[in-house]
C-alpha atoms as a PDB file:
ATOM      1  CA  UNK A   1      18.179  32.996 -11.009  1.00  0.00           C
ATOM      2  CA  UNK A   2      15.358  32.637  -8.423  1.00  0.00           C
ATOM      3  CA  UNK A   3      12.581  29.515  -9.082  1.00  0.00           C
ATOM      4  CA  UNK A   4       9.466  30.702  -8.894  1.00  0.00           C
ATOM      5  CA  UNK A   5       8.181  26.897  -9.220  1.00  0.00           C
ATOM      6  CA  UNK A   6       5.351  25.574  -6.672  1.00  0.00           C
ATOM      7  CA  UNK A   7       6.600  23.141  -3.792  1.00  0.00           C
ATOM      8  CA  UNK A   8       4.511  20.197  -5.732  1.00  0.00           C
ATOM      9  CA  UNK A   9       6.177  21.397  -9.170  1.00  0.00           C
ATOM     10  CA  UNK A  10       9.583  20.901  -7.565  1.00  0.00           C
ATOM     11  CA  UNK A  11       8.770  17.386  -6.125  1.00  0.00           C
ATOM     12  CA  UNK A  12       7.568  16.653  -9.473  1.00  0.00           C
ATOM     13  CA  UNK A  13      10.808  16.992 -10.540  1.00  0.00           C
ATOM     14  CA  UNK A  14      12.744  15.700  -7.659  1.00  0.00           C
ATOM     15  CA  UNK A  15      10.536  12.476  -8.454  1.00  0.00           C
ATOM     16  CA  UNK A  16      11.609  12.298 -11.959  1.00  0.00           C
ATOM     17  CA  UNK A  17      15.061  12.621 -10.708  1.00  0.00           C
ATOM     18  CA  UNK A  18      16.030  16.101 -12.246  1.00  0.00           C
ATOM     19  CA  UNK A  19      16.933  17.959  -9.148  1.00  0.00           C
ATOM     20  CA  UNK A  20      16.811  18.040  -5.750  1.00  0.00           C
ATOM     21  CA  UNK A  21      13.711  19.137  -3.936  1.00  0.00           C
ATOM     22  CA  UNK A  22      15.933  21.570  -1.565  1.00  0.00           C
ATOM     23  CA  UNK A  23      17.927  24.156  -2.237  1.00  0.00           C
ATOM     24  CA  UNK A  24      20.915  22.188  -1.575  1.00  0.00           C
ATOM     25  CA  UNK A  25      23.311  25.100  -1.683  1.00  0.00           C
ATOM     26  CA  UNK A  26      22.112  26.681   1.673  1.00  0.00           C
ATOM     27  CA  UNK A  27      22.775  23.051   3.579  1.00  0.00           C
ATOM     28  CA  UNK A  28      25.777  21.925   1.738  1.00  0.00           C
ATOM     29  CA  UNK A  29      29.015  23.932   1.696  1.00  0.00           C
ATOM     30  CA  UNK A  30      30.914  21.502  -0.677  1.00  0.00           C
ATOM     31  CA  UNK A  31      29.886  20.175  -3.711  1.00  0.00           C
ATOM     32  CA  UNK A  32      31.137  18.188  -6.603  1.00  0.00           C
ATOM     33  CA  UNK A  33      29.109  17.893  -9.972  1.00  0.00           C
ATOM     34  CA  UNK A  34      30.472  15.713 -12.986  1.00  0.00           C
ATOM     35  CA  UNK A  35      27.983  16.105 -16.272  1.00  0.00           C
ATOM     36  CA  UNK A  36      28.163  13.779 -18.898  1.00  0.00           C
ATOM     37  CA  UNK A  37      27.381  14.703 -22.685  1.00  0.00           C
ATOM     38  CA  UNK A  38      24.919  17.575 -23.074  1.00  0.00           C
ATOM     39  CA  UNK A  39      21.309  16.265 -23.919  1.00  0.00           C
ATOM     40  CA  UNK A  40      21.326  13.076 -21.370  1.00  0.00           C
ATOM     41  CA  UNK A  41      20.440  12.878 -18.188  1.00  0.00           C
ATOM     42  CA  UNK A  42      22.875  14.659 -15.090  1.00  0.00           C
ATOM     43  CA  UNK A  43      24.430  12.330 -12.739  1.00  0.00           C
ATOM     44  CA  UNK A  44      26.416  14.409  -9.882  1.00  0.00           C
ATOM     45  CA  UNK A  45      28.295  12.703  -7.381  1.00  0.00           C
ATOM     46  CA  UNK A  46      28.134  14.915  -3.925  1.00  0.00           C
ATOM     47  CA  UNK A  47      30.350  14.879  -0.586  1.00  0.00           C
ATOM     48  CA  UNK A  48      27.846  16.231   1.278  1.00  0.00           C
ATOM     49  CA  UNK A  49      29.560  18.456   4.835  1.00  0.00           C
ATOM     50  CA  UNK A  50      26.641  19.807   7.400  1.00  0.00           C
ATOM     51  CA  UNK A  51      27.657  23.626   8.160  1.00  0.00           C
ATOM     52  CA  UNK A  52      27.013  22.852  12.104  1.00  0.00           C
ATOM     53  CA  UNK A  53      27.388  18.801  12.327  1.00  0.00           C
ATOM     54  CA  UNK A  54      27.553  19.429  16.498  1.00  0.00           C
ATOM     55  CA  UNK A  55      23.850  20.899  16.475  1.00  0.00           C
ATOM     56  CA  UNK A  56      22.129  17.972  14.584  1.00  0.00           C
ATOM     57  CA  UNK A  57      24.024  15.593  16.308  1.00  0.00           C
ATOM     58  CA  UNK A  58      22.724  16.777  19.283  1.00  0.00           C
ATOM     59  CA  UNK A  59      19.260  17.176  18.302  1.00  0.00           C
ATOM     60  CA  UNK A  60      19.516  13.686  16.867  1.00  0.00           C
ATOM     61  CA  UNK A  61      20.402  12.505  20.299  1.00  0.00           C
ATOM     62  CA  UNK A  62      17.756  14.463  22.458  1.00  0.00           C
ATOM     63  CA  UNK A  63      15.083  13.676  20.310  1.00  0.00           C
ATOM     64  CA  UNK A  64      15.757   9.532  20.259  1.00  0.00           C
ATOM     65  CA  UNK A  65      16.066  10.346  23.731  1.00  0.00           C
ATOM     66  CA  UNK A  66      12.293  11.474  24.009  1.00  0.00           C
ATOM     67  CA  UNK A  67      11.346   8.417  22.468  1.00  0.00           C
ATOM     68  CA  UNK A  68      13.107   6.051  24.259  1.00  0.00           C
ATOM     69  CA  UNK A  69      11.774   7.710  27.582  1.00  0.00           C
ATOM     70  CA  UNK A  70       8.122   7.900  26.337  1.00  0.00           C
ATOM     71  CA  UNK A  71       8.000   4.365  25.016  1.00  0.00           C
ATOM     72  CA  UNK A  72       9.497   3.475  28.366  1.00  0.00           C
ATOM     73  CA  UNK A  73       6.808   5.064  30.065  1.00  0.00           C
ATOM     74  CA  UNK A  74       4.134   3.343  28.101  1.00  0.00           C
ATOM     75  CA  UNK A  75       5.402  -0.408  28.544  1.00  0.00           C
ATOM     76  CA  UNK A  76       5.757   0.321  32.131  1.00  0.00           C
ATOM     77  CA  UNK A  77       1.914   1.258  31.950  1.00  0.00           C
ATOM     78  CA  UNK A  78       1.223  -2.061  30.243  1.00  0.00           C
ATOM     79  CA  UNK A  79       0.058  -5.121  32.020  1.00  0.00           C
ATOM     80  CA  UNK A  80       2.500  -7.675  33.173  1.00  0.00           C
ATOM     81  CA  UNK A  81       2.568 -10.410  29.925  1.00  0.00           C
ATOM     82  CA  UNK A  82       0.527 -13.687  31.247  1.00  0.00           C
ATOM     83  CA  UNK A  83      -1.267 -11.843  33.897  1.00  0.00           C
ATOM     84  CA  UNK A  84      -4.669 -13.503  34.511  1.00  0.00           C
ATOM     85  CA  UNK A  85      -6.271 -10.179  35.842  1.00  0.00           C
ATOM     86  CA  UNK A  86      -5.378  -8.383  32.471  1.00  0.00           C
ATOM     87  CA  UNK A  87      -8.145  -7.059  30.352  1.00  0.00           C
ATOM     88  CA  UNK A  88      -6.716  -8.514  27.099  1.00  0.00           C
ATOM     89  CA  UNK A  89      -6.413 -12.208  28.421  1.00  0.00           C
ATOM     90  CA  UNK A  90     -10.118 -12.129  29.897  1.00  0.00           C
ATOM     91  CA  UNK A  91     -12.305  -9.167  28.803  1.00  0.00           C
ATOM     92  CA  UNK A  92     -11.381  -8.618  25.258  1.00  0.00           C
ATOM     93  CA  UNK A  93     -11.400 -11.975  24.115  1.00  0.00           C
ATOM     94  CA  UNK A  94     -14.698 -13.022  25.732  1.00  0.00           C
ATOM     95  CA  UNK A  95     -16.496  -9.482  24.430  1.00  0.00           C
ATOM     96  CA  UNK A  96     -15.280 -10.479  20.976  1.00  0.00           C
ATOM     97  CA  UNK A  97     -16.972 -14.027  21.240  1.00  0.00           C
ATOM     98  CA  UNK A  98     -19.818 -13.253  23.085  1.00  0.00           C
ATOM     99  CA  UNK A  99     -21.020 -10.133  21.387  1.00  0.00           C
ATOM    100  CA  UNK A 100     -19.500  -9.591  18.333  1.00  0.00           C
ATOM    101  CA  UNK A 101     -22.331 -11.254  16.177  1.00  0.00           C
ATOM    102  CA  UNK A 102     -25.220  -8.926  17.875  1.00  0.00           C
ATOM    103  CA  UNK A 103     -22.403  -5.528  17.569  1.00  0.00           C
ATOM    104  CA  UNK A 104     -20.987  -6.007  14.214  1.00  0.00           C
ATOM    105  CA  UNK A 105     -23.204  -8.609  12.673  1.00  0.00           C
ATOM    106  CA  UNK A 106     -20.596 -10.526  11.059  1.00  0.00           C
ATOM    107  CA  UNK A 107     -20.326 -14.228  11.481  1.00  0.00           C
ATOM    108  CA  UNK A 108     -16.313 -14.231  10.903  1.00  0.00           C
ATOM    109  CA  UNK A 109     -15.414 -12.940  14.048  1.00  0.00           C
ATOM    110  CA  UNK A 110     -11.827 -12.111  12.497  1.00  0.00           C
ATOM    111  CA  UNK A 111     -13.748  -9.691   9.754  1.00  0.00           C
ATOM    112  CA  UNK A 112     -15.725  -8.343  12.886  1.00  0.00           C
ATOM    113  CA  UNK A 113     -12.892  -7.809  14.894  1.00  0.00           C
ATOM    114  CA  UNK A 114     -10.106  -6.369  12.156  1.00  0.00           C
ATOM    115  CA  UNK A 115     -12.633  -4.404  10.381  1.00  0.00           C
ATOM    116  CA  UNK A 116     -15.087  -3.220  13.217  1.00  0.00           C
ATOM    117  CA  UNK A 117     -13.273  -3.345  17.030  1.00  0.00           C
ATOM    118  CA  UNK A 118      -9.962  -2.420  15.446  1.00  0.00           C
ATOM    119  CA  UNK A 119     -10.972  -1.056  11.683  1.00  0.00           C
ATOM    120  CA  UNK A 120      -8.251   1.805  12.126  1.00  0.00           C
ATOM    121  CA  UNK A 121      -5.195  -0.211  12.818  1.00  0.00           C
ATOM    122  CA  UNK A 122      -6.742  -2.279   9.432  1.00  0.00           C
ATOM    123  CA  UNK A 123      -6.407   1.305   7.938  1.00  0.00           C
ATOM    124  CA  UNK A 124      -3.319   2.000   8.735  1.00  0.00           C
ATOM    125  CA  UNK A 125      -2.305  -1.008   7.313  1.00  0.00           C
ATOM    126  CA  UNK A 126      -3.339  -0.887   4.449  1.00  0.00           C
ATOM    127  CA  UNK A 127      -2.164   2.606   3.899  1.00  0.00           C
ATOM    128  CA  UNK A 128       1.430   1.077   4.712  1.00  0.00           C
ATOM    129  CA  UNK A 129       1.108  -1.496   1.836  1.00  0.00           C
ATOM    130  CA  UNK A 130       0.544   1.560  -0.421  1.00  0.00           C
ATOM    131  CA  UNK A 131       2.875   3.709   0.853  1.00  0.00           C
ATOM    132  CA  UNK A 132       5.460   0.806   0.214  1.00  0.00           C
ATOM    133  CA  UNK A 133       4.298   0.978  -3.529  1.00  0.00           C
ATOM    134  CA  UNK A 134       4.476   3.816  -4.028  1.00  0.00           C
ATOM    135  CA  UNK A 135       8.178   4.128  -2.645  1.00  0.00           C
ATOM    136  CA  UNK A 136       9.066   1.071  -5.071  1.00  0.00           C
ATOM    137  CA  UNK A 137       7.285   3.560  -7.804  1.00  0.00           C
ATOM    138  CA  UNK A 138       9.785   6.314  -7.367  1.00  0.00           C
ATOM    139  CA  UNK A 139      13.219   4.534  -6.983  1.00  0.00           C
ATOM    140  CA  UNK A 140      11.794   1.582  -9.903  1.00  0.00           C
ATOM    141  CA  UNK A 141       9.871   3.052 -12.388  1.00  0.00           C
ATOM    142  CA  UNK A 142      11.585   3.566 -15.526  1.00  0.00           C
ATOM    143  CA  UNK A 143      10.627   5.996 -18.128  1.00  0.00           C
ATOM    144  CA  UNK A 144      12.651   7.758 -20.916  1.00  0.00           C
ATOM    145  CA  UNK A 145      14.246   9.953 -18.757  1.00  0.00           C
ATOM    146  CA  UNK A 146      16.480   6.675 -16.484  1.00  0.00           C
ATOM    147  CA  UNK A 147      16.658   4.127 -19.055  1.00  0.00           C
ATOM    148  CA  UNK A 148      19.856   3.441 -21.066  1.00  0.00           C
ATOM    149  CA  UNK A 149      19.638   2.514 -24.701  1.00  0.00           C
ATOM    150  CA  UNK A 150      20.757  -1.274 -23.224  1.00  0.00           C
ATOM    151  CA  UNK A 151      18.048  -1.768 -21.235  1.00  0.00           C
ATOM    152  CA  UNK A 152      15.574  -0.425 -23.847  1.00  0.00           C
ATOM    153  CA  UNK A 153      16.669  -3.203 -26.472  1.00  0.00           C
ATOM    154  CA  UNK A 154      16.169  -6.182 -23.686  1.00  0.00           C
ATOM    155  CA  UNK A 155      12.475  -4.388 -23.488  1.00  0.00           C
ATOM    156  CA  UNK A 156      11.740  -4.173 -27.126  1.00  0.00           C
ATOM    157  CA  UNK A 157      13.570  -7.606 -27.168  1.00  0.00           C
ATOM    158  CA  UNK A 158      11.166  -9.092 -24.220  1.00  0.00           C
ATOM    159  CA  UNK A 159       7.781  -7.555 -25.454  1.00  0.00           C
ATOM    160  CA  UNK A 160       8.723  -9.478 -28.953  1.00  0.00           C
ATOM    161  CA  UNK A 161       9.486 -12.526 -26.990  1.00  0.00           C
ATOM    162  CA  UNK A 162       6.006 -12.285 -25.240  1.00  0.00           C
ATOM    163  CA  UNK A 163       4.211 -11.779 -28.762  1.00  0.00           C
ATOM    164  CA  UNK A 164       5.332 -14.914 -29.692  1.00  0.00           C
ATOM    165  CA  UNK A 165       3.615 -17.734 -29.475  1.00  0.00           C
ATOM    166  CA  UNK A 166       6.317 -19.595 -27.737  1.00  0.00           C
ATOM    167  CA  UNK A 167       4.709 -19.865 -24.403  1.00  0.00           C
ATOM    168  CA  UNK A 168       1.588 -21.307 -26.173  1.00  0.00           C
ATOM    169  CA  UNK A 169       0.833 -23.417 -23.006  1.00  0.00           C
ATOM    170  CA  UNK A 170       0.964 -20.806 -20.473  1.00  0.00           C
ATOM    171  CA  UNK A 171      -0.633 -18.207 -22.180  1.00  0.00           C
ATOM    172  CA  UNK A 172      -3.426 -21.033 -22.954  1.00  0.00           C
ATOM    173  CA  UNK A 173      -3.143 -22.172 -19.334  1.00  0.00           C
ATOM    174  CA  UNK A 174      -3.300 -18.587 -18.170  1.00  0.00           C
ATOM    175  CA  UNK A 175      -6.618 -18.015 -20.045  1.00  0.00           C
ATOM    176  CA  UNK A 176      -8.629 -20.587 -18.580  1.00  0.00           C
ATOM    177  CA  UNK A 177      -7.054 -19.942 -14.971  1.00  0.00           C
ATOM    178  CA  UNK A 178      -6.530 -16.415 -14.348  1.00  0.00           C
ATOM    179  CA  UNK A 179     -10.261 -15.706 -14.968  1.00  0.00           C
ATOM    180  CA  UNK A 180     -11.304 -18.541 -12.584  1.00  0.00           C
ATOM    181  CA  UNK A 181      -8.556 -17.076  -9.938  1.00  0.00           C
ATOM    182  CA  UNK A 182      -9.416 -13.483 -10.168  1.00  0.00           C
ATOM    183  CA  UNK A 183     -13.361 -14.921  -9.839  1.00  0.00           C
ATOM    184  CA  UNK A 184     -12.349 -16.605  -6.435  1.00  0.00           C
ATOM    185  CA  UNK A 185     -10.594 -14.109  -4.686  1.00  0.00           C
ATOM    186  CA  UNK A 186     -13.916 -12.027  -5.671  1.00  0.00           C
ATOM    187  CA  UNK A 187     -15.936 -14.585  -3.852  1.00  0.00           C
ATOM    188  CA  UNK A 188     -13.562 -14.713  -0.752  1.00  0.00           C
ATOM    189  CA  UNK A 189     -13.603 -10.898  -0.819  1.00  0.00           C
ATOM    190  CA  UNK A 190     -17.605 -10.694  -1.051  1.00  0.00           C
ATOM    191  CA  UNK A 191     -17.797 -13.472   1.721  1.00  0.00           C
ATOM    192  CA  UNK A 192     -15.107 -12.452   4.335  1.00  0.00           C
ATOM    193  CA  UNK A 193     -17.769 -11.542   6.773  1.00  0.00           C
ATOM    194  CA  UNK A 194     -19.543 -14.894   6.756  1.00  0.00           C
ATOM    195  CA  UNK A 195     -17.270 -17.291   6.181  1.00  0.00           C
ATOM    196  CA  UNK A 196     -12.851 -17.552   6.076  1.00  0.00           C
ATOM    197  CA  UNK A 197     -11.456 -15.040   3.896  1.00  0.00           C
ATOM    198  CA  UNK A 198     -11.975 -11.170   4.055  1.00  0.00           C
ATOM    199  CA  UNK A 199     -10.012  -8.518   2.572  1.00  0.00           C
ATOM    200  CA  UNK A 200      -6.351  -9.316   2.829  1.00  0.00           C
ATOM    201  CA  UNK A 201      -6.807 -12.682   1.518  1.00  0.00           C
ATOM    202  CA  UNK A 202      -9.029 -12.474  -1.111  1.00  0.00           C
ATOM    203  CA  UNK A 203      -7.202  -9.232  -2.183  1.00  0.00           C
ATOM    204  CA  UNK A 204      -3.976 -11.756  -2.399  1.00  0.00           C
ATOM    205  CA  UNK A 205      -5.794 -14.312  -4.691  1.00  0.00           C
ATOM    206  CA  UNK A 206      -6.659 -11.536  -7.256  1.00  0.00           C
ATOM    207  CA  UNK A 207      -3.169 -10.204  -7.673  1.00  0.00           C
ATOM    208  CA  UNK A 208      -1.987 -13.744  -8.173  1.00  0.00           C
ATOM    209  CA  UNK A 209      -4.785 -13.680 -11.250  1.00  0.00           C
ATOM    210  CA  UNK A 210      -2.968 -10.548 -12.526  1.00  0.00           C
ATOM    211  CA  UNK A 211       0.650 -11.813 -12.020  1.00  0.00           C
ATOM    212  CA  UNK A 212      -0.644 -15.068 -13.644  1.00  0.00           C
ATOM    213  CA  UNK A 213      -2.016 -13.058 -16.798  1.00  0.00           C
ATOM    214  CA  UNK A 214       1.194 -10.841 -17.033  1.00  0.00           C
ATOM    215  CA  UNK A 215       3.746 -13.559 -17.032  1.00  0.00           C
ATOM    216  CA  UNK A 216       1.944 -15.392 -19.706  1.00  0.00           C
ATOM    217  CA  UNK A 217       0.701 -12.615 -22.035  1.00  0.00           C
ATOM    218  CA  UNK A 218       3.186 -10.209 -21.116  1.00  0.00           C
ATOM    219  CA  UNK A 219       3.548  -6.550 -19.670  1.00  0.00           C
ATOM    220  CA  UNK A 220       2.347  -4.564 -22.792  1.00  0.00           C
ATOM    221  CA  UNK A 221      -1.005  -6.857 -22.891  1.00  0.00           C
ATOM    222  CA  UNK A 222      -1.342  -6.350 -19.481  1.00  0.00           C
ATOM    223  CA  UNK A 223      -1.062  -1.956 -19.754  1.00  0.00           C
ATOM    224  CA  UNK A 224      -4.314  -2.462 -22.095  1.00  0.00           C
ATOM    225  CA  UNK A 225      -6.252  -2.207 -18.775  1.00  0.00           C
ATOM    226  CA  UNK A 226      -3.796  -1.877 -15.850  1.00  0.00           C
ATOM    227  CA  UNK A 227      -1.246   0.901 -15.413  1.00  0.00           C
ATOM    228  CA  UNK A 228       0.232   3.412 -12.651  1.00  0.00           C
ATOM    229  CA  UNK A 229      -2.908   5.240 -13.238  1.00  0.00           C
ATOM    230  CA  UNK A 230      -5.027   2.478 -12.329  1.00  0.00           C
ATOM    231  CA  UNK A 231      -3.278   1.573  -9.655  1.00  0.00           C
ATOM    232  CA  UNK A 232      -2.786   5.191  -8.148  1.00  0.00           C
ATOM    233  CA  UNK A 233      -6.403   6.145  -8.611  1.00  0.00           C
ATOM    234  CA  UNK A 234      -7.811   2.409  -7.406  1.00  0.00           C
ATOM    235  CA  UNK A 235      -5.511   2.271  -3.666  1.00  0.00           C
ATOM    236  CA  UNK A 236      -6.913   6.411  -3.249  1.00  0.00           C
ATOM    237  CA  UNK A 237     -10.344   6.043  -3.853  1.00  0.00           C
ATOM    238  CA  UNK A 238     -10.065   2.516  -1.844  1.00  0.00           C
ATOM    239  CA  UNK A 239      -8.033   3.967   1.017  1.00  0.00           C
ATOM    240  CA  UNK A 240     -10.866   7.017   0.647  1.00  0.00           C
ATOM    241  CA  UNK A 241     -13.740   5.285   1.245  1.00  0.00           C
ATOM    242  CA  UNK A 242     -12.695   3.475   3.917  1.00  0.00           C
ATOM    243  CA  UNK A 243     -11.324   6.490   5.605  1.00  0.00           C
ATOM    244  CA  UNK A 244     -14.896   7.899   5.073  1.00  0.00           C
ATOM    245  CA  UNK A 245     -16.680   4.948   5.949  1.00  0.00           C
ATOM    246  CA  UNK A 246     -15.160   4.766   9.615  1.00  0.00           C
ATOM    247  CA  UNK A 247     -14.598   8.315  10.383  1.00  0.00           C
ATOM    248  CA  UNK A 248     -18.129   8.895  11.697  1.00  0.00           C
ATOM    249  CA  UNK A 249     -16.938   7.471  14.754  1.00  0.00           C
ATOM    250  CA  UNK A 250     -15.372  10.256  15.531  1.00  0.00           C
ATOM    251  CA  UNK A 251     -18.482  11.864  15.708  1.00  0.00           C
ATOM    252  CA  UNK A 252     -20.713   9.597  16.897  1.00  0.00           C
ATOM    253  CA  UNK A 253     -18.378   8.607  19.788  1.00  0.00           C
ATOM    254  CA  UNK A 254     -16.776   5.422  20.490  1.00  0.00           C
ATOM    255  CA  UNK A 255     -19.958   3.509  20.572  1.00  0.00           C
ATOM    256  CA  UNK A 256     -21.818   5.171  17.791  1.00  0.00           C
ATOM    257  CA  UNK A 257     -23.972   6.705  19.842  1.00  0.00           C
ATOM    258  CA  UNK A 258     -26.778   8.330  18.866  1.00  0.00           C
ATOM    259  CA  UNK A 259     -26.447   6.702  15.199  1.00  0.00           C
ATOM    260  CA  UNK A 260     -25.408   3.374  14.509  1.00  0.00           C
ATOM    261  CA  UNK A 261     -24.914   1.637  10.800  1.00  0.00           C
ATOM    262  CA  UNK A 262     -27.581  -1.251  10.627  1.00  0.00           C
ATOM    263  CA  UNK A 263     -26.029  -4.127  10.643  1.00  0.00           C
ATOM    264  CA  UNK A 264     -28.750  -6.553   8.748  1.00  0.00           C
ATOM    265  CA  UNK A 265     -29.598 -10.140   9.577  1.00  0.00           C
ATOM    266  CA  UNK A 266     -26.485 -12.114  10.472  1.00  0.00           C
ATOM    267  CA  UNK A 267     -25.730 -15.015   7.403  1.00  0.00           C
ATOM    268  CA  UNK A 268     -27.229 -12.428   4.401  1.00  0.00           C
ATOM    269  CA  UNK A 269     -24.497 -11.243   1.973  1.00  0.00           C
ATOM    270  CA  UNK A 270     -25.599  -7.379   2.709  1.00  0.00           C
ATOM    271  CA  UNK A 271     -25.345  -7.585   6.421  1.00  0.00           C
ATOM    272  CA  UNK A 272     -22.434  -6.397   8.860  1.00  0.00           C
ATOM    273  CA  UNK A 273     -22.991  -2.805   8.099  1.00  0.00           C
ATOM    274  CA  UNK A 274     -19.516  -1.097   6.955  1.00  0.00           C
ATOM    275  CA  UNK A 275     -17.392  -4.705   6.930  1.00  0.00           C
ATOM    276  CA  UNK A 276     -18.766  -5.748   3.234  1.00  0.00           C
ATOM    277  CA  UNK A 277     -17.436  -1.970   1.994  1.00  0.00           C
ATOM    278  CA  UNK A 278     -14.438  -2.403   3.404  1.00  0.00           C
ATOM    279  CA  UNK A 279     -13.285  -5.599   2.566  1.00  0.00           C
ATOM    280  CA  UNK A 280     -13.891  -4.637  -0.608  1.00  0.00           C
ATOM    281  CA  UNK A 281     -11.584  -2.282  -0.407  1.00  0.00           C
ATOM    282  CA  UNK A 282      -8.557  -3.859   1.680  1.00  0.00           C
ATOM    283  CA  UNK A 283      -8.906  -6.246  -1.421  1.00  0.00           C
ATOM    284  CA  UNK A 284      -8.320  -3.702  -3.853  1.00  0.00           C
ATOM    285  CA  UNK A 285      -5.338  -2.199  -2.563  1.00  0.00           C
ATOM    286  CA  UNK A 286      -3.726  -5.620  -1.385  1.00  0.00           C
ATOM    287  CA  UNK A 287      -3.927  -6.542  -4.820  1.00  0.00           C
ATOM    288  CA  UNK A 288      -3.100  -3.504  -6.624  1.00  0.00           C
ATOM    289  CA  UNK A 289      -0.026  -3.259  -4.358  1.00  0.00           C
ATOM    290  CA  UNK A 290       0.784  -7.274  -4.913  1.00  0.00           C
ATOM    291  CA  UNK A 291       0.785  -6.445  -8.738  1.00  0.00           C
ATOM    292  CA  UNK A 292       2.361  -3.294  -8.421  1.00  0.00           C
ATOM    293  CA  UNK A 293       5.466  -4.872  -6.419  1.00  0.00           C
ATOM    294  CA  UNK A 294       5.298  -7.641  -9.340  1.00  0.00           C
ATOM    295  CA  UNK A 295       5.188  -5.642 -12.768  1.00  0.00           C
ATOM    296  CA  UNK A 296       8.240  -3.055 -10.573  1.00  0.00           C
ATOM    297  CA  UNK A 297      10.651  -5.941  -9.879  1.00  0.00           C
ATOM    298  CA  UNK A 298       9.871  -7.462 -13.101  1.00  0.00           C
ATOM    299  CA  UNK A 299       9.291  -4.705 -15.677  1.00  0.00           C
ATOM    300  CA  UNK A 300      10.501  -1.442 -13.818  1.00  0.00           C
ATOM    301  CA  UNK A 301       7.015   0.015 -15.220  1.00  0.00           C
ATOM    302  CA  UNK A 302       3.184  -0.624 -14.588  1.00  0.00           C
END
């Protein structure tokens, strides 16, 4: 019977774990399927044979090959490590010190430098730290479709637990810290580009507010305001914006000519032209992703 099912349907379901997302019998010739009781979830157990195992091993082969030889190709390019007359031990360092107050107009020359000179490889960062969420997402996250009936008493059995009032001093402890916690790793977020801090730290202190507030009230307290939907639509619009917000240097060429973001008196709080924005958001995703990894390991759910 043919599936005439989207591509994003199917993944949908290859997520949830009730198929495959290929149509597995055109690249496996031999295939063993035990069922258990109809009604509960299929597990299959495959020996999996490639048709022609000669032809991708050889394709596996040439194309490591390529990269070997074009990686080669590069570090021979490079400059010899140590080498006075390199532009990174003399030119680089001295252009980020001498001008980077007058080009970016941020006083932390780390937030002028991570978030201005090299703002993409900051991007594609942080789009690593959410693409490693999201992976924990799919092979973690329970939901009624993986979870056996023993798991889902110790759940019921741990959200009673957490009801109690038998962490009284944590959850007391929790109420007067978390707020002050969350509150600094705002401030260090706000003030990355005038003083130490910036994105990735601050972003750090506020998900150890949230992992503070979920270990003391628990995981159902903390879904009143924080779940995969949060998270998902937070790290997007985050990773977004920034996207947005340093793509016009595509554009504008290399050194913004032509138009350049005004950069404000050096010292004010709304100065340094895109850094504020984007610390802002480096600090969301770092700590949606440091809760995320948290409430996963912990919970299996967000």
């Amino acid at each position: 019977m043919s599936d005439n099912r989207s591509f994003w349907q199917r993944l949908k379901g290859w997520i949830d774990g009730d198929e495959v997302i290929i149509d597995a019998d055109k690249y496996i010739s031999t295939r063993e399927r035990k069922e258990i009781a109809p009604g509960e979830k299929r597990v299959s157990v495959e020996h999996v044979r490639s048709n022609n195992p000669t032809l991708y091993r050889v394709l596996c082969v040439g194309i490591t090959l390529c990269f070997i030889v074009v990686m080669l190709m590069v570090v021979m390019d490079l400059p010899m490590f140590g080498d006075p007359g390199s532009p990174t031990n003399n030119e680089v360092a001295a252009r980020y010190l001498e001008s980077g107050i007058e080009e970016t107009g941020a006083i932390n020359f780390v937030a002028g430098m991570i978030l201005d000179y090299r703002a993409f490889d900051t991007f594609g960062e942080s789009n690593v730290l959410f693409m490693a969420v999201v992976a924990v997402l799919m092979l973690l996250q329970r939901d009624k479709k993986n979870i056996s009936a023993v798991e889902d008493k110790e759940m019921a059995e741990d959200e009673v637990f957490d009801g109690q009032d038998s962490k009284i001093i944590l959850k007391k402890g929790a109420k007067c810290l978390a707020p002050i916690v969350i509150l600094y790793g705002i401030y260090v977020v706000l003030n990355g580009h005038l003083s130490p801090g910036g994105g990735f730290s601050g972003g750090s202190i506020i998900g150890a507010g949230l992992i503070l507030y979920a270990a003391a009230n628990g995981h159902k307290k903390m879904q009143t305001f924080f779940t995969v939907k949060t998270l998902t639509i937070t790290s997007v619009c985050c990773l977004l914006t920034y996207c947005g917000c340093k793509s016009y240097s595509f554009f504008t060429g290399a050194n913004h000519v032509g138009w350049e973001v005004p950069k404000g008196t050096p010292g004010d709080i709304l100065s340094s032209g895109f850094i504020l924005p984007l610390n802002i958001c480096v600090g969301l995703v770092v700590a949606c992703t440091m809760y995320g990894f948290y409430a996963l390991f912990t919970k299996g759910e967000i």
